[in-house]
PDB file of N, CA and C in Angstrom:
ATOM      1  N   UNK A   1     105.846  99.562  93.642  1.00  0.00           N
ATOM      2  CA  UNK A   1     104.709  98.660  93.561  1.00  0.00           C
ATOM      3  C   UNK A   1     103.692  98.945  94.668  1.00  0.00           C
ATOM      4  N   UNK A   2     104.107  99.520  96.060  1.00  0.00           N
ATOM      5  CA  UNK A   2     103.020  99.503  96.865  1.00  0.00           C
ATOM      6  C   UNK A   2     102.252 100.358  96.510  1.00  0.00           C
ATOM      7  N   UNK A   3     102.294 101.573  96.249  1.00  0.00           N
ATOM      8  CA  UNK A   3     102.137 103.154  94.824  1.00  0.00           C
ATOM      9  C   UNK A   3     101.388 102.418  94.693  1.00  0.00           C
ATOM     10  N   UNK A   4     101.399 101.557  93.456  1.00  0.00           N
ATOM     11  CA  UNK A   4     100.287 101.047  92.547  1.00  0.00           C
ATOM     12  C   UNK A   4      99.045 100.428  93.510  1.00  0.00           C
ATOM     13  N   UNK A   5      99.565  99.458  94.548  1.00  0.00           N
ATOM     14  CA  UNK A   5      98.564  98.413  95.048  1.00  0.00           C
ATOM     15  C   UNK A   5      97.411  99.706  95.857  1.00  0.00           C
ATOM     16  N   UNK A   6      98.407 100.585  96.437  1.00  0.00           N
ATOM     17  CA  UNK A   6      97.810 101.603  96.973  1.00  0.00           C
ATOM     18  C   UNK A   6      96.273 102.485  96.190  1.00  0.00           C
ATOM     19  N   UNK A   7      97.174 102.997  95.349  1.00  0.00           N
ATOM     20  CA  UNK A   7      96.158 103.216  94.293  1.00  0.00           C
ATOM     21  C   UNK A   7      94.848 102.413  93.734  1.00  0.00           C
ATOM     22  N   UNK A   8      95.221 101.580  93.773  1.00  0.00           N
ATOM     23  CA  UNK A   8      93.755 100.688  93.463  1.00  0.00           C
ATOM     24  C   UNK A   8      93.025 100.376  94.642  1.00  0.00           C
ATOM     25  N   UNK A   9      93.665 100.421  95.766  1.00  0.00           N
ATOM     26  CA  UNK A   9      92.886 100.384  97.159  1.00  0.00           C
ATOM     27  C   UNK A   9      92.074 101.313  97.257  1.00  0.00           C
ATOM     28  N   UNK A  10      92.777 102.528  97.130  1.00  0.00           N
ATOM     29  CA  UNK A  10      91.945 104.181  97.894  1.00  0.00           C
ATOM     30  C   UNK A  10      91.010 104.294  95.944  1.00  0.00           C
ATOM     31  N   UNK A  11      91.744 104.500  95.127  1.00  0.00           N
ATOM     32  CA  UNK A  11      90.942 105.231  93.928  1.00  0.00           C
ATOM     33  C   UNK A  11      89.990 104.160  93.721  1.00  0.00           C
ATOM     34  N   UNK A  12      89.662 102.854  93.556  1.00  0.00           N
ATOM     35  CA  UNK A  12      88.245 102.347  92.603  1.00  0.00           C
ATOM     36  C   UNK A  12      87.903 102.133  94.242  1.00  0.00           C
ATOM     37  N   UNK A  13      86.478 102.338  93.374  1.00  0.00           N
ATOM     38  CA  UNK A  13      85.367 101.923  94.211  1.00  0.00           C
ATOM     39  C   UNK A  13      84.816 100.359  94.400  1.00  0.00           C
ATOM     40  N   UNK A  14      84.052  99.791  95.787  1.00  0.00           N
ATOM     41  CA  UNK A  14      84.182  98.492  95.633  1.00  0.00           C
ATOM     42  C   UNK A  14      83.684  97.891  94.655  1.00  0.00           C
ATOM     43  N   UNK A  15      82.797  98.291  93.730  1.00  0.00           N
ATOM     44  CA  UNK A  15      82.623  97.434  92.451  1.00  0.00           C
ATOM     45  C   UNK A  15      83.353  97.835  91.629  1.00  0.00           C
ATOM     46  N   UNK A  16      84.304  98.589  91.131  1.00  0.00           N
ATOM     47  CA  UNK A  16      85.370  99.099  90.638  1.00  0.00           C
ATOM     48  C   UNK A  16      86.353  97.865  90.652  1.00  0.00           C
ATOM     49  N   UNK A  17      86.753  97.376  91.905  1.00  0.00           N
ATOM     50  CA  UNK A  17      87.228  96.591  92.668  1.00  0.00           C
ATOM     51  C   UNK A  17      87.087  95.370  91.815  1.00  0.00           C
ATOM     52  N   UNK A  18      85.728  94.717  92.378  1.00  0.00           N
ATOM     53  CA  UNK A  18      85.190  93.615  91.677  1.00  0.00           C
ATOM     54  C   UNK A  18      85.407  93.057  89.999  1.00  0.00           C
ATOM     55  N   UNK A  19      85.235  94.594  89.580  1.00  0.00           N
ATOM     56  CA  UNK A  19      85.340  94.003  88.131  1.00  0.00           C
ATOM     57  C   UNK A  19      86.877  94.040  87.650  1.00  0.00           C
ATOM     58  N   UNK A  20      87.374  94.595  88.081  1.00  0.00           N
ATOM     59  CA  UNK A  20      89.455  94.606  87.990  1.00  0.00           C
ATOM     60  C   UNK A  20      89.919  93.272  88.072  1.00  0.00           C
ATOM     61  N   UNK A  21      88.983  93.035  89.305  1.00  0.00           N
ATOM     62  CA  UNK A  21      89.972  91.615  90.037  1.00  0.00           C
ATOM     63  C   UNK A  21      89.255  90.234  88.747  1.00  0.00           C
ATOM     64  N   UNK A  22      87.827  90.762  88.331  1.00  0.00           N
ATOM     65  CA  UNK A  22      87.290  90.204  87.320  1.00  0.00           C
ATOM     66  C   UNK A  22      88.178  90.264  85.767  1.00  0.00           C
ATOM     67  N   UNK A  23      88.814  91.437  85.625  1.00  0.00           N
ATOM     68  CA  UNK A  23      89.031  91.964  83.861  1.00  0.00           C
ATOM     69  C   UNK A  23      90.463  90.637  84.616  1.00  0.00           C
ATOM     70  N   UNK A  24      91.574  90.719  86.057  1.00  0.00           N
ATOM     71  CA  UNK A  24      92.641  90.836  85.570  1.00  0.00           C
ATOM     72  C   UNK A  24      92.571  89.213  85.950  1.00  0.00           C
ATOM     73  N   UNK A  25      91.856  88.410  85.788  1.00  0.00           N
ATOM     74  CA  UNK A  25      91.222  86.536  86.045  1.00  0.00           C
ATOM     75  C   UNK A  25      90.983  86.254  84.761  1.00  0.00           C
ATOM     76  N   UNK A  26      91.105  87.177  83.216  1.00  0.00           N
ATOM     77  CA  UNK A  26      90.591  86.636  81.808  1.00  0.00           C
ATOM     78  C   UNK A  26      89.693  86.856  81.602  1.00  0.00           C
ATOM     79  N   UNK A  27      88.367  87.584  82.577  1.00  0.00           N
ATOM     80  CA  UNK A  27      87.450  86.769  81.927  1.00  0.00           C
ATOM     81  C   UNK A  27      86.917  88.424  80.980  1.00  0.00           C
ATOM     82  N   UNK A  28      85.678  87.837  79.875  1.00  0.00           N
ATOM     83  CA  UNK A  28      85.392  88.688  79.176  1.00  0.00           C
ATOM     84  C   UNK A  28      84.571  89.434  79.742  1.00  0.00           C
ATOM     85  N   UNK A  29      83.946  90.883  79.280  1.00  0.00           N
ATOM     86  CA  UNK A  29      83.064  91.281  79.289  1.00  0.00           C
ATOM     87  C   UNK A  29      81.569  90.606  79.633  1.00  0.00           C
ATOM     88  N   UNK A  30      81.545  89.675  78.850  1.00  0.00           N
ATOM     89  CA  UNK A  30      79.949  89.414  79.487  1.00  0.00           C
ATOM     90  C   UNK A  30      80.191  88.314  80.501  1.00  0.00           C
ATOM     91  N   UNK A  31      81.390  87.789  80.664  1.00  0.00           N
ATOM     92  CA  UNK A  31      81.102  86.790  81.615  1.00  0.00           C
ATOM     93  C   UNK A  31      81.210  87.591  83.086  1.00  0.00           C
ATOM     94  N   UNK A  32      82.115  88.844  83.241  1.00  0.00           N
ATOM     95  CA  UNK A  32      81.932  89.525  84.293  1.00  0.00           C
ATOM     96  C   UNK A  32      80.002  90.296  84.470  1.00  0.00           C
ATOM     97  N   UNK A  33      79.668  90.344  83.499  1.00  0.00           N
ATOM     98  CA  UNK A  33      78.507  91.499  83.666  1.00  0.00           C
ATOM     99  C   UNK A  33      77.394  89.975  84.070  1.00  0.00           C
ATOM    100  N   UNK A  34      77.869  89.077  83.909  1.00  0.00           N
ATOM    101  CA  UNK A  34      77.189  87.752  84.184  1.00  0.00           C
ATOM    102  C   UNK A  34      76.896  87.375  85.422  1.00  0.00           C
ATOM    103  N   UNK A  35      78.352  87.334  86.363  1.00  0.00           N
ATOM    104  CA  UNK A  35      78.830  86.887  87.545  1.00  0.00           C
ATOM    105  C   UNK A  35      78.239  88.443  88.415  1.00  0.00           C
ATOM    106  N   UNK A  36      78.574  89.331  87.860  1.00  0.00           N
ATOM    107  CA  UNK A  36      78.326  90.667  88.760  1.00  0.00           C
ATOM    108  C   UNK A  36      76.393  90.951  88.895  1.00  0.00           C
ATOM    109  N   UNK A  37      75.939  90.305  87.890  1.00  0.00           N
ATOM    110  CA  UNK A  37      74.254  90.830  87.904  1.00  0.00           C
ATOM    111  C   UNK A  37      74.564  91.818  87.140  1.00  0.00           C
ATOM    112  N   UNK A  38      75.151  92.641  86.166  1.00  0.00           N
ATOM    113  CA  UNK A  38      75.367  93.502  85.956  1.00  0.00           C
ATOM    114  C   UNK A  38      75.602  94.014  84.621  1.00  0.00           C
ATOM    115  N   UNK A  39      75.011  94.646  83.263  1.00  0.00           N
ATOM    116  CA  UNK A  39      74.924  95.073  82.016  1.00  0.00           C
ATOM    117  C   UNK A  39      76.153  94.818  81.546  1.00  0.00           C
ATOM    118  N   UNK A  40      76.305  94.268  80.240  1.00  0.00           N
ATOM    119  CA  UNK A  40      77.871  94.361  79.942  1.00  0.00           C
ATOM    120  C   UNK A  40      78.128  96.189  79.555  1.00  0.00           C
ATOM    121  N   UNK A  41      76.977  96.594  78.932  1.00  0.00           N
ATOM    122  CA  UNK A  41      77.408  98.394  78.868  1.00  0.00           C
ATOM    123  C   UNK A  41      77.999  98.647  80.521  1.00  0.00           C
ATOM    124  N   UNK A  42      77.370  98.098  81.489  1.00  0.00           N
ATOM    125  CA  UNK A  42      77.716  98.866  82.996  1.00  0.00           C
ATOM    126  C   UNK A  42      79.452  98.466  83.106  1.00  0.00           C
ATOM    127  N   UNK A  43      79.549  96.715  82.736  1.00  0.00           N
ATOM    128  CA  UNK A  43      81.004  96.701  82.937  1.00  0.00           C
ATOM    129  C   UNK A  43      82.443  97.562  82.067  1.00  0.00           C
ATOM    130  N   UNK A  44      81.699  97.841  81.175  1.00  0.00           N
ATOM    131  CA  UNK A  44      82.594  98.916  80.352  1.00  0.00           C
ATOM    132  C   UNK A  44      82.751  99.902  80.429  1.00  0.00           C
ATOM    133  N   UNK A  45      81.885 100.656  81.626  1.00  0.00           N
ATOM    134  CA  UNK A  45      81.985 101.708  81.755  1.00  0.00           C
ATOM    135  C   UNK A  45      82.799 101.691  83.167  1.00  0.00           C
ATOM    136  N   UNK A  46      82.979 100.586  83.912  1.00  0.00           N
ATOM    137  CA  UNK A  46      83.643 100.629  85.470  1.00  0.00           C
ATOM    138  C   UNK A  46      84.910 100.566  84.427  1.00  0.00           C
ATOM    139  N   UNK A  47      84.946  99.774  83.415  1.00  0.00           N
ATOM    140  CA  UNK A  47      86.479 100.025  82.898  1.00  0.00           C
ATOM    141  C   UNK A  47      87.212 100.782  82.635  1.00  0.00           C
ATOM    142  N   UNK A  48      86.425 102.006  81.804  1.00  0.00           N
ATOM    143  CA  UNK A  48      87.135 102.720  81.200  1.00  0.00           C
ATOM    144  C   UNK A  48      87.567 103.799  82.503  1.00  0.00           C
ATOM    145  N   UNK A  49      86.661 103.790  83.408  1.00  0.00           N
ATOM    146  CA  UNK A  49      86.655 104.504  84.901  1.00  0.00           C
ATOM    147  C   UNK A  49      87.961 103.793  85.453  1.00  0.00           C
ATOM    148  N   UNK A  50      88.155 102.329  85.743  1.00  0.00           N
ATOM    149  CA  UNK A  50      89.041 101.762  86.136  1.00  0.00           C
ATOM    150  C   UNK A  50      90.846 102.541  84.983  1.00  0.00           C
ATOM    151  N   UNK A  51      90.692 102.130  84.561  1.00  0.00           N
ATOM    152  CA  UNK A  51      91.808 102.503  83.292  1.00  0.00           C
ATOM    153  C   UNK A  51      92.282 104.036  83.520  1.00  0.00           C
ATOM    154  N   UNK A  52      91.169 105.329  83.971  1.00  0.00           N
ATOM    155  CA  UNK A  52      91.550 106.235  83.971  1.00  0.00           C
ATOM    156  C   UNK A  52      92.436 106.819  85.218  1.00  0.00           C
ATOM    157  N   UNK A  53      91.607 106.093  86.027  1.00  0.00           N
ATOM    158  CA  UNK A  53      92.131 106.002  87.513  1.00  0.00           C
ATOM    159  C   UNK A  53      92.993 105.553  87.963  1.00  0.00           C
ATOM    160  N   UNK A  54      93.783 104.508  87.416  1.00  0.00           N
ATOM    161  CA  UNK A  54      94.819 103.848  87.566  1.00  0.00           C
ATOM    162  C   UNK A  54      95.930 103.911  86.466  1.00  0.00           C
ATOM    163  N   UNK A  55      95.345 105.025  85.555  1.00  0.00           N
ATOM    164  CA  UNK A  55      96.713 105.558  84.330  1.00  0.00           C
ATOM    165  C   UNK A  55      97.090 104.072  83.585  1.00  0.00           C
ATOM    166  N   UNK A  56      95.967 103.289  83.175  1.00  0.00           N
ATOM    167  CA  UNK A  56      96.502 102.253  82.012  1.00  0.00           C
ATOM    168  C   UNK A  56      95.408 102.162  80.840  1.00  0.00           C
ATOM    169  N   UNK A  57      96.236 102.151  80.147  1.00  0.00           N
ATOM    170  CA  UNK A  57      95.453 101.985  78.849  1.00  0.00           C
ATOM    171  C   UNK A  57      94.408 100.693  78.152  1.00  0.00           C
ATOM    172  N   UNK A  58      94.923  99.495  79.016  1.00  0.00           N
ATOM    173  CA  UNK A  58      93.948  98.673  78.358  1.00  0.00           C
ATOM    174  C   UNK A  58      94.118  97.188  79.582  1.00  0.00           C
ATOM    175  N   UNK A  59      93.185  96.199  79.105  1.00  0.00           N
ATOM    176  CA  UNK A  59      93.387  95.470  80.205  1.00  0.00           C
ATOM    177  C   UNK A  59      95.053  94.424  80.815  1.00  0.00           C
ATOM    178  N   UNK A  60      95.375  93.910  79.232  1.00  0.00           N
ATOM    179  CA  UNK A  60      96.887  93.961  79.414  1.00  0.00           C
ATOM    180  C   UNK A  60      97.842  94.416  80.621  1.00  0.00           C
ATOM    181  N   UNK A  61      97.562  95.339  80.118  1.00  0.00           N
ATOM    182  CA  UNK A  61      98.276  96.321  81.152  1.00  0.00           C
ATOM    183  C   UNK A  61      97.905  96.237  82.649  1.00  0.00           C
ATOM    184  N   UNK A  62      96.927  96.597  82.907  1.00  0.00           N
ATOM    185  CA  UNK A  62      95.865  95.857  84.429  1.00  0.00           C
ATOM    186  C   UNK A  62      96.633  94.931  84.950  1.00  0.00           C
ATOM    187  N   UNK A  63      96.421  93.406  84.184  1.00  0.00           N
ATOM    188  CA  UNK A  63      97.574  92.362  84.347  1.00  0.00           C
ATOM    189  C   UNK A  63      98.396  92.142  84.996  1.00  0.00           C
ATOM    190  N   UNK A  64      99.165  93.192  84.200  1.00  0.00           N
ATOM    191  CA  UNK A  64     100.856  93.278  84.229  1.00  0.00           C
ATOM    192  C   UNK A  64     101.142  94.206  85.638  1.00  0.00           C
ATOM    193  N   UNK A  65     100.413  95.045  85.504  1.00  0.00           N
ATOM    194  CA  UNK A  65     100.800  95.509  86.566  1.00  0.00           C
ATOM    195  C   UNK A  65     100.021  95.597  87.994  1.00  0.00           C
ATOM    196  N   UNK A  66      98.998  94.490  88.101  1.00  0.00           N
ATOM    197  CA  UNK A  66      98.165  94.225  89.316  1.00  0.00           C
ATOM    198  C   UNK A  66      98.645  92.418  89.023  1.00  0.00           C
ATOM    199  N   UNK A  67      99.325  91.429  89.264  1.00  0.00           N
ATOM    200  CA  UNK A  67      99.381  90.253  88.917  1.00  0.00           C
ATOM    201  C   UNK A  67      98.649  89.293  90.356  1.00  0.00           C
ATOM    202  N   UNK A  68      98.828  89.963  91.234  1.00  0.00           N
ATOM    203  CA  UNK A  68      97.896  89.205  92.511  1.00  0.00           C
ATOM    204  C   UNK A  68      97.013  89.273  92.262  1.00  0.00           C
ATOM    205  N   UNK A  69      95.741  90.200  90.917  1.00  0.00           N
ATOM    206  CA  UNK A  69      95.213  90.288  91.712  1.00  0.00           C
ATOM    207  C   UNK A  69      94.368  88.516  90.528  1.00  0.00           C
ATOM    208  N   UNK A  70      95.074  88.032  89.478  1.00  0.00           N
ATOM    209  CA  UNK A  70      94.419  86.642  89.289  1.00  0.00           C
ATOM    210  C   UNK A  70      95.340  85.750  89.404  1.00  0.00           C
ATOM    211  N   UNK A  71      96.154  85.950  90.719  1.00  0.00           N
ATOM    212  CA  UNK A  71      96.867  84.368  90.660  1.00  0.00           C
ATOM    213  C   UNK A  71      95.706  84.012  91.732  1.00  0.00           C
ATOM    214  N   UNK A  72      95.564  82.446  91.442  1.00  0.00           N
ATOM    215  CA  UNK A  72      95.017  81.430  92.078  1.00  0.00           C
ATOM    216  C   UNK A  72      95.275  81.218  93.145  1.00  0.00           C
ATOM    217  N   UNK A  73      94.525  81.029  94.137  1.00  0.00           N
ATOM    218  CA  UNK A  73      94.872  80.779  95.478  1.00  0.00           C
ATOM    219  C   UNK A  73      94.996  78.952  95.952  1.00  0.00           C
TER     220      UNK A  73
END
């Protein structure tokens, strides 16, 4: 697991970052490109960037295997 946490530290970039911690909180597409100032085309494209970089296929997965990063504080 640190592997993984690691990986998302050093590989995305800080808006990379932003929208992960965004996809892995529920929310959709436009409500991130909402909150970010930011195109919903732009957030789909940090995704598919996110997804490649971190070897998962879809947001599910993100989830499952980042779970800190939408539990509630």
């Amino acid at each position: 697991m640190d592997n993984l946490l690691g990986m998302y530290q050093n590989k995305l970039s800080k808006r990379e970052k932003q929208v992960a911690d965004k996809v892995c909180q529920g929310l959709s597409n436009r409500s991130i490109a909402d909150q970010l100032f930011i195109s919903e085309r732009t957030v789909k494209f940090h995704c598919t960037n996110i997804f490649k970089k971190l070897s998962v296929n879809n947001r599910k997965m993100l989830r499952t295997l980042f779970p800190q990063l939408y539990e509630t504080t």
